[in-house]
Protein backbone atom coordinates (compact mmCIF):
# COMPACT_ATOMS: atom_id res chain seq x y z
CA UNK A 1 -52.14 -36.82 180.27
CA UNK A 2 -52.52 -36.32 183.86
CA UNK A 3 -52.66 -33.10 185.52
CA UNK A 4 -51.69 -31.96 189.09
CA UNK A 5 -51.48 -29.11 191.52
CA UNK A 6 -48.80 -28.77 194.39
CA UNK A 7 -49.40 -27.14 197.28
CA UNK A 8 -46.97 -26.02 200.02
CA UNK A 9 -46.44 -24.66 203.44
CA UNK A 10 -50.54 -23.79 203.69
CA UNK A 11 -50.28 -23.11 207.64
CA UNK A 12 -54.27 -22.85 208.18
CA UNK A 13 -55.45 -19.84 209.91
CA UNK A 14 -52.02 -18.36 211.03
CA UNK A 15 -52.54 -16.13 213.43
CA UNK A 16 -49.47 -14.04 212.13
CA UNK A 17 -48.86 -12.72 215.58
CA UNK A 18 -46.99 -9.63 215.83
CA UNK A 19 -48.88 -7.87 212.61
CA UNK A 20 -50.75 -5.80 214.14
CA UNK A 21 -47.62 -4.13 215.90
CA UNK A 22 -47.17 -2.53 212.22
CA UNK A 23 -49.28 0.22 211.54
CA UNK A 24 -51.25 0.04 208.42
CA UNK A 25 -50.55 -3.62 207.87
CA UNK A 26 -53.83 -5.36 206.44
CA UNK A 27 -54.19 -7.39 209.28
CA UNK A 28 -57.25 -8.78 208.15
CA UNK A 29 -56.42 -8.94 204.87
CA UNK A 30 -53.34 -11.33 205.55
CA UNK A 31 -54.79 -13.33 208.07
CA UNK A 32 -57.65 -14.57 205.43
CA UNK A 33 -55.38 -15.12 203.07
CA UNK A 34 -54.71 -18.68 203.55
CA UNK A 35 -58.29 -19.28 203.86
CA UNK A 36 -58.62 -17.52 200.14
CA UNK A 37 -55.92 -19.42 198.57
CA UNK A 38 -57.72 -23.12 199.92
CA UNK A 39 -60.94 -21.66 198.10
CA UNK A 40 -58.60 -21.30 195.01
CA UNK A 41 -56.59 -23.91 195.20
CA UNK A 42 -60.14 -25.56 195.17
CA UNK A 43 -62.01 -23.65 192.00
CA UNK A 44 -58.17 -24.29 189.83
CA UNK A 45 -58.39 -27.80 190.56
CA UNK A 46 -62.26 -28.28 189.41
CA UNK A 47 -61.72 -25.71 186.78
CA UNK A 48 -58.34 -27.31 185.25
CA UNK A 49 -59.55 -30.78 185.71
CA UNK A 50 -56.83 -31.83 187.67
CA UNK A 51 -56.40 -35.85 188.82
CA UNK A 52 -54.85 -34.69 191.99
CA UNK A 53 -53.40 -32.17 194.39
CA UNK A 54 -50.31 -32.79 196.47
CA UNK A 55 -50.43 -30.95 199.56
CA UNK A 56 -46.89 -30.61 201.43
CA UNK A 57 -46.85 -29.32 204.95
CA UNK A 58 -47.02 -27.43 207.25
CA UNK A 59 -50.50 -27.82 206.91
CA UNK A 60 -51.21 -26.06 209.97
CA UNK A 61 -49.16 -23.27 211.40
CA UNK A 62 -48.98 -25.31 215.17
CA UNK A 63 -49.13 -28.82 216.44
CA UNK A 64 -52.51 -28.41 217.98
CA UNK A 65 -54.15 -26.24 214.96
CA UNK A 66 -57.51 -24.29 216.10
CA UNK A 67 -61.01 -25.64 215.03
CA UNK A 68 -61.28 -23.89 212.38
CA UNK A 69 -58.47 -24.14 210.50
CA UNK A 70 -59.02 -28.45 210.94
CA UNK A 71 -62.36 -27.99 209.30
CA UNK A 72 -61.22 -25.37 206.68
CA UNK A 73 -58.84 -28.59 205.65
CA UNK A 74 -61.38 -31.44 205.65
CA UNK A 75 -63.73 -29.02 203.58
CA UNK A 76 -60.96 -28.39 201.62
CA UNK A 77 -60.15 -32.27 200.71
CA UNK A 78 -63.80 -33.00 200.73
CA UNK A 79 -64.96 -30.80 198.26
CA UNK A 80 -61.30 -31.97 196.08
CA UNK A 81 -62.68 -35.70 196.51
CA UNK A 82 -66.38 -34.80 195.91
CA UNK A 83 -65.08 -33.34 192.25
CA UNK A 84 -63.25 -36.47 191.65
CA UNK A 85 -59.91 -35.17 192.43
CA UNK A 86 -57.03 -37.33 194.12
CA UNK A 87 -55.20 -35.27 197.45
CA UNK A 88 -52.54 -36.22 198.27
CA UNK A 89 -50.60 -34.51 201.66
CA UNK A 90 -47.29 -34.75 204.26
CA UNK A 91 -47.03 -33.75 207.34
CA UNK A 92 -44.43 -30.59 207.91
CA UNK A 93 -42.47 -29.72 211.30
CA UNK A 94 -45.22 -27.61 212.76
CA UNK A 95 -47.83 -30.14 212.45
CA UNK A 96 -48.56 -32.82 214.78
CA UNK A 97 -48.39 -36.31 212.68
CA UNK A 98 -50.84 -38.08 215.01
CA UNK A 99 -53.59 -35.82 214.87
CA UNK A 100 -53.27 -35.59 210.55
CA UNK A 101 -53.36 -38.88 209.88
CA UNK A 102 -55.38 -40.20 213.34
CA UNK A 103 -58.12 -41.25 210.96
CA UNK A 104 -56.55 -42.51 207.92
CA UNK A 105 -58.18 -45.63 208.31
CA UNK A 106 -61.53 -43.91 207.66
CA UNK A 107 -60.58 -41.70 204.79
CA UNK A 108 -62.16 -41.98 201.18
CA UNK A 109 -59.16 -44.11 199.03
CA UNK A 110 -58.72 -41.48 197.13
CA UNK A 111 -57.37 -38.94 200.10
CA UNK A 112 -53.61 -40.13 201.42
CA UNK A 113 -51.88 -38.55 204.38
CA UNK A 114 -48.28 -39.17 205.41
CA UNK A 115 -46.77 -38.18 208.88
CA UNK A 116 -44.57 -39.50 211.04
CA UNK A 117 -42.97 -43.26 210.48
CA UNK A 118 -45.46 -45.37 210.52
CA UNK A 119 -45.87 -46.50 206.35
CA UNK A 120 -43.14 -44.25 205.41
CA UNK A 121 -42.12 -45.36 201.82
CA UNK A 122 -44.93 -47.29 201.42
CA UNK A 123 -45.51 -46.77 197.43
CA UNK A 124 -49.23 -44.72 196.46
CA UNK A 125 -50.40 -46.33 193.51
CA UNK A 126 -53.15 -43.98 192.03
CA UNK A 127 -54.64 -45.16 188.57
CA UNK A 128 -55.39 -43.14 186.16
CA UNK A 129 -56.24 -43.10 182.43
CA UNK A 130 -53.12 -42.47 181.03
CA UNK A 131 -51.89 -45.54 183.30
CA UNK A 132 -50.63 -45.55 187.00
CA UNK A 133 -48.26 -42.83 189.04
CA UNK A 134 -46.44 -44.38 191.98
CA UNK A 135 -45.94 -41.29 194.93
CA UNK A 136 -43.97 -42.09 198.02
CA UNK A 137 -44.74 -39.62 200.13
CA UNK A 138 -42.06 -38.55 202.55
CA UNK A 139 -43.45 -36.01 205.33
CA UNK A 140 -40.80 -33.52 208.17
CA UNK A 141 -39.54 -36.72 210.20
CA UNK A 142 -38.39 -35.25 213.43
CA UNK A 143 -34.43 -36.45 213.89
CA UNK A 144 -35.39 -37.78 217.41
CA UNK A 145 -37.68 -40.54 216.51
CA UNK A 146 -35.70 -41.32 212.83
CA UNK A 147 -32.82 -42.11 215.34
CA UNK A 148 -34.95 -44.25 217.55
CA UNK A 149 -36.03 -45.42 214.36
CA UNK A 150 -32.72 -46.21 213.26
CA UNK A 151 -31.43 -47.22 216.58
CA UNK A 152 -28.78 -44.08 216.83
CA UNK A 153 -28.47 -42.56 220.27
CA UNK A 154 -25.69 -40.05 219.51
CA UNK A 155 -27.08 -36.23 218.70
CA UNK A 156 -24.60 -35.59 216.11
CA UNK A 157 -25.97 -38.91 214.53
CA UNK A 158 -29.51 -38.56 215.30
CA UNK A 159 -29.41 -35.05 213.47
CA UNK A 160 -28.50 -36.79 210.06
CA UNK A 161 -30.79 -39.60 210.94
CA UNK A 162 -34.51 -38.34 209.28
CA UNK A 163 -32.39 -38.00 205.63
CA UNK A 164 -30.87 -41.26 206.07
CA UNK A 165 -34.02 -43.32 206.85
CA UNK A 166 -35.77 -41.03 204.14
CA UNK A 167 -33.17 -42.40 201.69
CA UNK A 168 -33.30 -45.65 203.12
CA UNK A 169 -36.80 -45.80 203.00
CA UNK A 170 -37.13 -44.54 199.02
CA UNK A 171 -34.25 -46.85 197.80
CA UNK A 172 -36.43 -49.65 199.23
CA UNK A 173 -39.53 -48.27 197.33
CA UNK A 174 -37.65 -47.33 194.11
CA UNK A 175 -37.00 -51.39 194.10
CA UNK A 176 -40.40 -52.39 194.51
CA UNK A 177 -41.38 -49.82 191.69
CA UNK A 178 -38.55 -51.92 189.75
CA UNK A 179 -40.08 -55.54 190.43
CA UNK A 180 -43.44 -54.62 189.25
């Protein structure tokens, strides 16, 4: 049987302003902390044996995420891919869709990042073996572009837009899932 880990709402080196404004608070403490859970997230996926880890945004705490907390995610997915463990990870509404998945392209076929439209509801075939698990991963989709998407032009409209092409969009997988 296949085993997994799910991840959410990581935001990388947040620099959880206003903390210090509270005396006593373990500023240091709570600003590492996300660093601390990667690490773990990392020894209870080589320790468990997991197949893969599913990652859902906000990866980072800001569209333009520092240095460091870039790198603490590519170490993070390398050393996941280096123990022979699928990641799998969306894009959330702080993070900036074109720099995640910029260099997809490039990536090792076992690492899959989703953000923004382009491939949304494609269907993520990962073998394993107990047999294959289809993901469609569906990242934040900012209403704006789901209603250019959609052609909607109306606010109200363009508001409900991101669910509607999301549904759209996973009805239209859900067949193809169905025809293999």
């Amino acid at each position: 049987m296949f085993r997994f880990i799910h991840a959410a709402d990581p935001h990388l080196d947040s620099p959880l302003k206003g903390l210090e404004l509270h005396e006593g608070a373990p500023v240091d403490v709570l600003r590492g902390a996300t660093r601390r859970a990667f690490e773990n997230l990392v020894q209870l996926a080589i320790v468990e044996q997991v197949h893969f880890v599913v990652i859902a945004g906000d990866l980072y705490d800001r569209a333009v995420p520092p240095t460091e907390a870039i790198e603490l995610f590519e170490g993070t997915v390398r050393r996941l891919v280096n123990a022979g463990v699928h990641v799998a990870a969306i894009t959330g509404n702080h993070d900036s869709d074109v720099r995640v998945t910029v260099y997809n392209a490039l990536l090792d076929p076992s690492v899959h990042l989703q953000g923004g439209y382009e491939n949304i509801g494609d269907v993520v075939t990962l073998d394993f073996p107990d047999g294959p698990l289809d993901l469609v991963l569906l990242p934040f989709l900012e209403p704006r572009m789901a209603a250019r998407e959609r052609g909607a032009n109306h606010l109200l409209v363009a508001l409900e837009e991101p669910r509607l092409l999301a549904a759209e969009r996973v009805r239209e997988a859900a067949e193809q899932l169905r025809v293999r």
